[in-house]
Protein backbone atom coordinates (compact mmCIF):
# COMPACT_ATOMS: atom_id res chain seq x y z
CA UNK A 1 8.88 -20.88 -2.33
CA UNK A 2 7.14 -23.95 -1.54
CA UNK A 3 5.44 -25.21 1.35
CA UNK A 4 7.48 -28.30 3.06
CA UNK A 5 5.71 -30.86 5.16
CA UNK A 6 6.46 -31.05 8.99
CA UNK A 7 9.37 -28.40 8.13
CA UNK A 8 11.71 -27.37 10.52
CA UNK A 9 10.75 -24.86 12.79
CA UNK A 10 12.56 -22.56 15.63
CA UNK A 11 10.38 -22.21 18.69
CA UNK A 12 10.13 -18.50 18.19
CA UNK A 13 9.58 -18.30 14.19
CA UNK A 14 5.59 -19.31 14.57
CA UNK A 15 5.10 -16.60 17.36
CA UNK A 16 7.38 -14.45 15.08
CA UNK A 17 4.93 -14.79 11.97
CA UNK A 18 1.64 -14.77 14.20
CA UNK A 19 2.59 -11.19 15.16
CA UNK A 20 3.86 -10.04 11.36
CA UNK A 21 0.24 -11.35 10.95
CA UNK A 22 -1.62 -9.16 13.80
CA UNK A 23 -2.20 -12.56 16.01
CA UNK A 24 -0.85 -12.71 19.22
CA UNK A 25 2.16 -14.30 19.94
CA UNK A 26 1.29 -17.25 21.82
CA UNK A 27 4.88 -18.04 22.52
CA UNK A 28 3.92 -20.74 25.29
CA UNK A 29 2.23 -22.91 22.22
CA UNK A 30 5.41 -23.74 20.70
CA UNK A 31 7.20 -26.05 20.97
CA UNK A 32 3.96 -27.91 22.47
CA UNK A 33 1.80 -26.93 19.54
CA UNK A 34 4.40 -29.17 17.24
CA UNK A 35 5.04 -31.81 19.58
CA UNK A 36 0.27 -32.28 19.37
CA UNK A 37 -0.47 -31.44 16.07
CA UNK A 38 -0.95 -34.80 12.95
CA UNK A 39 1.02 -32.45 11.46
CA UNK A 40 1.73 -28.97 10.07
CA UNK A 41 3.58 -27.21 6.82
CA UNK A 42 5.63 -23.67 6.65
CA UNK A 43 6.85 -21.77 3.56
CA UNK A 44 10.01 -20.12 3.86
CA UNK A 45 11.55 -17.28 1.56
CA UNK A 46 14.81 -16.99 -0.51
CA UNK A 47 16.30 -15.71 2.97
CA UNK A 48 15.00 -18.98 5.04
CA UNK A 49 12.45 -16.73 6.94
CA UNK A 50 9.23 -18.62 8.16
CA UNK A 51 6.69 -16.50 5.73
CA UNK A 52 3.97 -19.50 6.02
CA UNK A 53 2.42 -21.63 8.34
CA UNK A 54 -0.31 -24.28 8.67
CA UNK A 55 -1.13 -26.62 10.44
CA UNK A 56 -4.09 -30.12 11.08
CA UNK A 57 -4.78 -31.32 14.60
CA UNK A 58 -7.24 -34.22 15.76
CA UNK A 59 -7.26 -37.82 16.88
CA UNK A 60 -5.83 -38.88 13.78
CA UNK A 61 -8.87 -40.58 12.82
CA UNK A 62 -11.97 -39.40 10.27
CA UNK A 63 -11.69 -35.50 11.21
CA UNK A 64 -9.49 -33.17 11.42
CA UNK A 65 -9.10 -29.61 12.33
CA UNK A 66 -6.72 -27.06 10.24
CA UNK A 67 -5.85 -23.87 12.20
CA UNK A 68 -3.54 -20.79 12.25
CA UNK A 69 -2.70 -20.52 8.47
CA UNK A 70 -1.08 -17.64 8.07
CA UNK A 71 1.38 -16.01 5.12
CA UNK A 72 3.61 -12.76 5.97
CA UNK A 73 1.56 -9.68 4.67
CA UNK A 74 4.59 -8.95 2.71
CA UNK A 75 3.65 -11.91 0.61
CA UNK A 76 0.13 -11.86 0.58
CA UNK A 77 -1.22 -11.99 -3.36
CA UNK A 78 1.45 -14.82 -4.87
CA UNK A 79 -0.66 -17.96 -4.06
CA UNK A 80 0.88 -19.19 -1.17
CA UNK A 81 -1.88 -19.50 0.90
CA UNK A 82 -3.37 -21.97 -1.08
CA UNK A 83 -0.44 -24.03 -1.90
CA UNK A 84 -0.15 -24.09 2.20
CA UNK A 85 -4.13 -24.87 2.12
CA UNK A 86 -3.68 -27.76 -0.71
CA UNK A 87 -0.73 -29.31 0.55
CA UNK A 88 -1.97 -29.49 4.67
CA UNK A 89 -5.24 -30.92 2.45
CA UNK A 90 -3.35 -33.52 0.91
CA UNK A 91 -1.41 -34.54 3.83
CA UNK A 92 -4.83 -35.61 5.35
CA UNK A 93 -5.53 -37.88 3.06
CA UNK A 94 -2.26 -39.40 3.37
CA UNK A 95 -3.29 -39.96 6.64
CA UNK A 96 -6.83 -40.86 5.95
CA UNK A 97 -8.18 -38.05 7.74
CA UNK A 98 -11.42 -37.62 5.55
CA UNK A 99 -13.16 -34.20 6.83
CA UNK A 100 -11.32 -31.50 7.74
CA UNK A 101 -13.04 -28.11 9.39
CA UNK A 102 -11.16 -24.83 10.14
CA UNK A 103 -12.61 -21.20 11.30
CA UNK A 104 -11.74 -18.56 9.74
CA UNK A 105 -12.54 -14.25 9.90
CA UNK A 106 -15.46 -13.87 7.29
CA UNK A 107 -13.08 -11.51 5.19
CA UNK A 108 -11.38 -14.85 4.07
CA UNK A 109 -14.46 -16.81 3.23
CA UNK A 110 -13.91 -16.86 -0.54
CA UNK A 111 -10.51 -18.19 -0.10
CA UNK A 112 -11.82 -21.28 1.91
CA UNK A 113 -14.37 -21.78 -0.76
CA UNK A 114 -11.83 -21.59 -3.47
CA UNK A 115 -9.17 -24.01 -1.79
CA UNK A 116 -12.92 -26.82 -1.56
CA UNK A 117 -14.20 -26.05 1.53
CA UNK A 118 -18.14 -25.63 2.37
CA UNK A 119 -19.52 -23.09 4.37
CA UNK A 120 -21.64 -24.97 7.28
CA UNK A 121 -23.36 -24.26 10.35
CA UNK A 122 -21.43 -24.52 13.64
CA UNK A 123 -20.58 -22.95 16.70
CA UNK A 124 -17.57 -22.03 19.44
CA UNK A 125 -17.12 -22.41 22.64
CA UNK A 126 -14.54 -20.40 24.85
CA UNK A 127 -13.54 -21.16 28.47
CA UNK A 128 -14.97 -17.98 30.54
CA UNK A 129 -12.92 -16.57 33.25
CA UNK A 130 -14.35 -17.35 36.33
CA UNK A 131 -13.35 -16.19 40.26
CA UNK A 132 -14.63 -18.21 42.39
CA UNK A 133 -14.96 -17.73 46.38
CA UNK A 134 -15.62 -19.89 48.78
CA UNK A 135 -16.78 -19.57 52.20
CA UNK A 136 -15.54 -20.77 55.43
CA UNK A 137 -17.63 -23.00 57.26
């Protein structure tokens, strides 16, 4: 089990693996998601089931930004996650993206460390749900 490069992928196996994973589904991502991203990479197991994920988004220029890697829990523990990691990691500097930021659950912070990322300041923004009314003149 290797990850593969812009692999092949079903429009439901991503939403498929983001649930195995406790994410939410997303379904109305994909096929967009694919159709956006530089690029992405996916692991699948002797049984061709999508067990991996990853994937770099951006202008294509300097920076990059890696986001929703994921492995199956069932195969959490074999290195996977960092051969995804590596190889999304090399693919940017095939394409001569040359920083590459990602967010991640503090849990995992060791991991990102490990697969040569530094911890920085930054910050997130999320669109808020605003009603709006508006009066008749």
């Amino acid at each position: 089990m290797t990850p593969e490069v812009n692999l092949p992928v079903r429009v439901t196996e991503v939403p498929d693996l983001r649930e195995a994973v406790g994410w939410g589904r997303r379904d109305q991502d994909y096929p967009l998601l694919l159709e956006r991203c530089n690029f992405w990479a996916g692991i699948r197991n002797e049984k061709g089931l999508l067990i991996g994920f990853g994937y770099v988004a951006g202008t294509g220029l300097e920076h990059g930004y890696m986001e929703d890697v994921m492995i199956h829990p069932h195969y959490h523990k074999r290195g996977l996650g960092g051969m995804l990691v590596s190889m999304l990691l090399n693919e940017t500097a095939v394409h001569g993206i040359e920083i590459v930021t990602v967010t991640f659950a503090s849990k995992h912070t060791s991991f990102y460390e490990h697969n040569g990322f530094v911890l920085c300041d930054g910050g997130i923004w999320r669109k808020k749900c605003v009603v709006l009314s508006y009066a008749r003149i």
